[in-house]
N, C-alpha and C. Protein backbone atom coordinates (compact mmCIF):
# COMPACT_ATOMS: atom_id res chain seq x y z
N UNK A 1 14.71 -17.09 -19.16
CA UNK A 1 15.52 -16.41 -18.19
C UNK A 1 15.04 -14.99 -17.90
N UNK A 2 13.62 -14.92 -18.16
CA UNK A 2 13.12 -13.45 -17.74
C UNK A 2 13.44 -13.03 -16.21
N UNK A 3 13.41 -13.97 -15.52
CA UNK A 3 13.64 -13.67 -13.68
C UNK A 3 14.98 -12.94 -13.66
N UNK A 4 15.95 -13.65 -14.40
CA UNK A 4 17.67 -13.61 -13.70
C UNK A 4 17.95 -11.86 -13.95
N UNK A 5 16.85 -11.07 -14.82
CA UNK A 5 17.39 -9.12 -14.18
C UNK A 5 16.66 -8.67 -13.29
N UNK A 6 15.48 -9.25 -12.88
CA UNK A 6 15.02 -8.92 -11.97
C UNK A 6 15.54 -9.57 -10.45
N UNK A 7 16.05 -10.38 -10.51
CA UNK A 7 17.04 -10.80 -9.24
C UNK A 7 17.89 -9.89 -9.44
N UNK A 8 18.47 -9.90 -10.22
CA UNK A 8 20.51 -9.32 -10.44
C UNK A 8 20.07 -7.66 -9.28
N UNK A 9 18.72 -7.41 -9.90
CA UNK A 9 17.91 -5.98 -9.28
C UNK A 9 18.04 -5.78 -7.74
N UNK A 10 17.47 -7.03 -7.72
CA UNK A 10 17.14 -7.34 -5.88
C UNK A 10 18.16 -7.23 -5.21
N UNK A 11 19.70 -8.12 -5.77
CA UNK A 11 20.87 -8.25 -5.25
C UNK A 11 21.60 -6.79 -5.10
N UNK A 12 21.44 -6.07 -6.25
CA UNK A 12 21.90 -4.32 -6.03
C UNK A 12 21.08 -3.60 -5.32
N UNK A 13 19.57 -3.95 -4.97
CA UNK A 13 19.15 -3.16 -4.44
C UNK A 13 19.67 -3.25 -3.03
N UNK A 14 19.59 -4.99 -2.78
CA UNK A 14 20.09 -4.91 -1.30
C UNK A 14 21.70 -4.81 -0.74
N UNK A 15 22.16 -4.68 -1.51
CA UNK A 15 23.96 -4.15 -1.30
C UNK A 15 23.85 -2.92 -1.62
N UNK A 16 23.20 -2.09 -1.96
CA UNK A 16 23.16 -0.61 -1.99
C UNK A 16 22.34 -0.65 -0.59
N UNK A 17 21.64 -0.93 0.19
CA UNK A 17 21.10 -0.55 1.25
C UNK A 17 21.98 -0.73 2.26
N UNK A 18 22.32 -1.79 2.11
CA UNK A 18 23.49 -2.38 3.49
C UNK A 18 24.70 -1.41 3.30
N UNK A 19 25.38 -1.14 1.87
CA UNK A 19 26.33 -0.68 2.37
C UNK A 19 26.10 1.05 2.11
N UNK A 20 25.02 1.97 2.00
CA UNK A 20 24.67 3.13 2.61
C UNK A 20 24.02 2.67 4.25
N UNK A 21 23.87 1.78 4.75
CA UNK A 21 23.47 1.47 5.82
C UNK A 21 21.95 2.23 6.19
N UNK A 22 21.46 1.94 5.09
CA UNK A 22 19.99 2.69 5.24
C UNK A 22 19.04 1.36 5.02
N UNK A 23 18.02 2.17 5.40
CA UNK A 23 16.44 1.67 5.80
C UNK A 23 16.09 1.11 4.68
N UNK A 24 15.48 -0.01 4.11
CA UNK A 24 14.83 -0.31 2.94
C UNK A 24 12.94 -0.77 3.12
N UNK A 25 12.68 0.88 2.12
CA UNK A 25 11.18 0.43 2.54
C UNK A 25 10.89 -0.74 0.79
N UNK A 26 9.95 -1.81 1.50
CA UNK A 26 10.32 -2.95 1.00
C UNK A 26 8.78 -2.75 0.23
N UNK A 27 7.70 -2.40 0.27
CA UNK A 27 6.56 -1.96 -0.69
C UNK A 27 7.23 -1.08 -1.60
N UNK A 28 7.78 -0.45 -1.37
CA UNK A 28 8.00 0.89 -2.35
C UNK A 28 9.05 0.43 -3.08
N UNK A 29 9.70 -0.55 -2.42
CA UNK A 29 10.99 -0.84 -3.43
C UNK A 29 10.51 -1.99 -4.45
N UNK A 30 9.36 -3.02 -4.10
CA UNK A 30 9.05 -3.75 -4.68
C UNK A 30 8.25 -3.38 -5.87
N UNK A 31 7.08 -2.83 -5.62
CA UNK A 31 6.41 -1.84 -6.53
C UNK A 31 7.22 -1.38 -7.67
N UNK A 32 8.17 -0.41 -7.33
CA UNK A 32 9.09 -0.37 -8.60
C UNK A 32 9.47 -1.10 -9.57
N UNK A 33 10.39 -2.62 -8.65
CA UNK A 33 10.79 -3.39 -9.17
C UNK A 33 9.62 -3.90 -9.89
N UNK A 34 8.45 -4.17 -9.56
CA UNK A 34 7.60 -4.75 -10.16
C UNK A 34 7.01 -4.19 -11.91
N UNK A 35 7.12 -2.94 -11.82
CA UNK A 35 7.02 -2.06 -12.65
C UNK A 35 8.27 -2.13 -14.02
N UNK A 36 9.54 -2.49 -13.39
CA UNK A 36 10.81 -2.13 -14.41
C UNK A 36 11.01 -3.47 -15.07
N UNK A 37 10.09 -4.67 -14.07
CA UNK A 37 10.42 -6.19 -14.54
C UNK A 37 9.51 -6.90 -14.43
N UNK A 38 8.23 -6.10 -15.68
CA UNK A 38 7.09 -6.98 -15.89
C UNK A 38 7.40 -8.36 -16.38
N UNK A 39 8.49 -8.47 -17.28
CA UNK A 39 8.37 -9.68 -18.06
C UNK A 39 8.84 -11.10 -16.87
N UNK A 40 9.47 -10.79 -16.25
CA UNK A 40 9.59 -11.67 -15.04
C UNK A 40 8.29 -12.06 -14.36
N UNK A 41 7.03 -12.20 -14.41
CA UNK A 41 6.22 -12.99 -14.14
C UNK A 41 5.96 -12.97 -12.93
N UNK A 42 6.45 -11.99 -12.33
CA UNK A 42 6.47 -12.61 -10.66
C UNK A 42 5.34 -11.19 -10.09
N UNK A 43 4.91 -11.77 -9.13
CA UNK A 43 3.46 -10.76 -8.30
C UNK A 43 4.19 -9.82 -7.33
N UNK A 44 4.02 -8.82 -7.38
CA UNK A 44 4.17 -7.89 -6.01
C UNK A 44 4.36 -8.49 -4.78
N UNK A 45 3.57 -9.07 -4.33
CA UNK A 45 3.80 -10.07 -3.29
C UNK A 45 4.91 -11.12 -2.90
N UNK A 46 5.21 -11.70 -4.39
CA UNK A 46 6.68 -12.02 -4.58
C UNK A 46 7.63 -11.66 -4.20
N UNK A 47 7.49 -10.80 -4.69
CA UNK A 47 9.26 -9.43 -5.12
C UNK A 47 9.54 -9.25 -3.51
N UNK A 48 8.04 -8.72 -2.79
CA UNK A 48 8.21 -8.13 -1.93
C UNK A 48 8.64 -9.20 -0.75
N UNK A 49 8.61 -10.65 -0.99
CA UNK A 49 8.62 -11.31 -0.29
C UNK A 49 10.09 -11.68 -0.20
N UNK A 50 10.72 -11.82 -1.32
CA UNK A 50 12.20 -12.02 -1.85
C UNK A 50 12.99 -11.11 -1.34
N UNK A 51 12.49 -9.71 -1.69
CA UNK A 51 13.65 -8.27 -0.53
C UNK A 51 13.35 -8.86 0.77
N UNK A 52 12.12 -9.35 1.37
CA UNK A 52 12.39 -9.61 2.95
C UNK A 52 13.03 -10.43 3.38
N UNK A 53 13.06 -11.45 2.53
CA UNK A 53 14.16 -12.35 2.85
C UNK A 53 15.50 -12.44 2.65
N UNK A 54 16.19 -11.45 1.70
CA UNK A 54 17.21 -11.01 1.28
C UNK A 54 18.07 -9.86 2.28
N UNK A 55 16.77 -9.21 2.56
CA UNK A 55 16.99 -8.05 3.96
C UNK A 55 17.49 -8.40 4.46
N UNK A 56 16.63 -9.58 5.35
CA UNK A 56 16.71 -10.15 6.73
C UNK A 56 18.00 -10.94 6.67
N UNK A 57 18.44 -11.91 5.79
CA UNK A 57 19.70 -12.88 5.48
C UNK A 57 20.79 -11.13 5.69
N UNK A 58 20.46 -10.17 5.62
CA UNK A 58 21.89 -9.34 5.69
C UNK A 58 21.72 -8.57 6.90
N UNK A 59 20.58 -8.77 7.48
CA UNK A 59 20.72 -7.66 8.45
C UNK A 59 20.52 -6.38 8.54
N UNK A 60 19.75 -6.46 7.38
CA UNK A 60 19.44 -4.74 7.21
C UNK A 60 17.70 -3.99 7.81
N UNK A 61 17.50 -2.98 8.34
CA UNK A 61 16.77 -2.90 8.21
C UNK A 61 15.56 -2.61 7.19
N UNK A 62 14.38 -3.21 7.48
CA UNK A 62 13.17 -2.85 6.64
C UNK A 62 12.26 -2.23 7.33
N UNK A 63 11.04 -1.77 6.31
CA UNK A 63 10.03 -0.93 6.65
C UNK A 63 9.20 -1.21 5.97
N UNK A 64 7.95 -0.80 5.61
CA UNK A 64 6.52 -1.43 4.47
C UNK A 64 6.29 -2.43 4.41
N UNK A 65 4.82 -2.74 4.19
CA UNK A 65 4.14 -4.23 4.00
C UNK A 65 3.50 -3.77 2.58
N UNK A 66 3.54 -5.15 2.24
CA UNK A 66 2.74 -4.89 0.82
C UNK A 66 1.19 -5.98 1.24
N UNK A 67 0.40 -5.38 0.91
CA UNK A 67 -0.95 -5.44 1.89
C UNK A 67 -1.76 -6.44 0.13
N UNK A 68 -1.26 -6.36 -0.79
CA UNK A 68 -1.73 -7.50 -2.09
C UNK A 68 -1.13 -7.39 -2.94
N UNK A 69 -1.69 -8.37 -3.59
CA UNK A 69 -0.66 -8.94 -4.44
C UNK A 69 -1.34 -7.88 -5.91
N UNK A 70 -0.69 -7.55 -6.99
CA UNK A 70 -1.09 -7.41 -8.11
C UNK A 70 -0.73 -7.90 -9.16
């Protein structure tokens, strides 16, 4: 169950964006995440792929591409 804090992450990150109604830059937020939740297994590219789709399902805006994977 290494994934389920690095989701729980994703889910606060993106209800803290929606409800400050701010911009989420989605490289920079992933990067982090990627950093605080090595043991979760998952690539930059991942993470970053999961906030966009998490974004987008709420309607929030985004910003950044993550240009590779690490």
């Amino acid at each position: 169950m290494p994934t389920l804090p690095l989701a729980l992450k994703i889910a606060d990150v993106v209800s803290d964006a929606q409800r400050r109604r701010r911009r989420l830059d989605i490289a920079a937020v992933a990067s982090l995440l990627l950093d605080a939740h090595p043991e979760a297994g998952h690539s930059l590219t991942e993470i970053a792929d999961t906030l966009r789709e998490e974004v987008a399902s709420q309607g929030i805006l985004a910003q950044g591409a993550v240009a590779m994977s690490r």
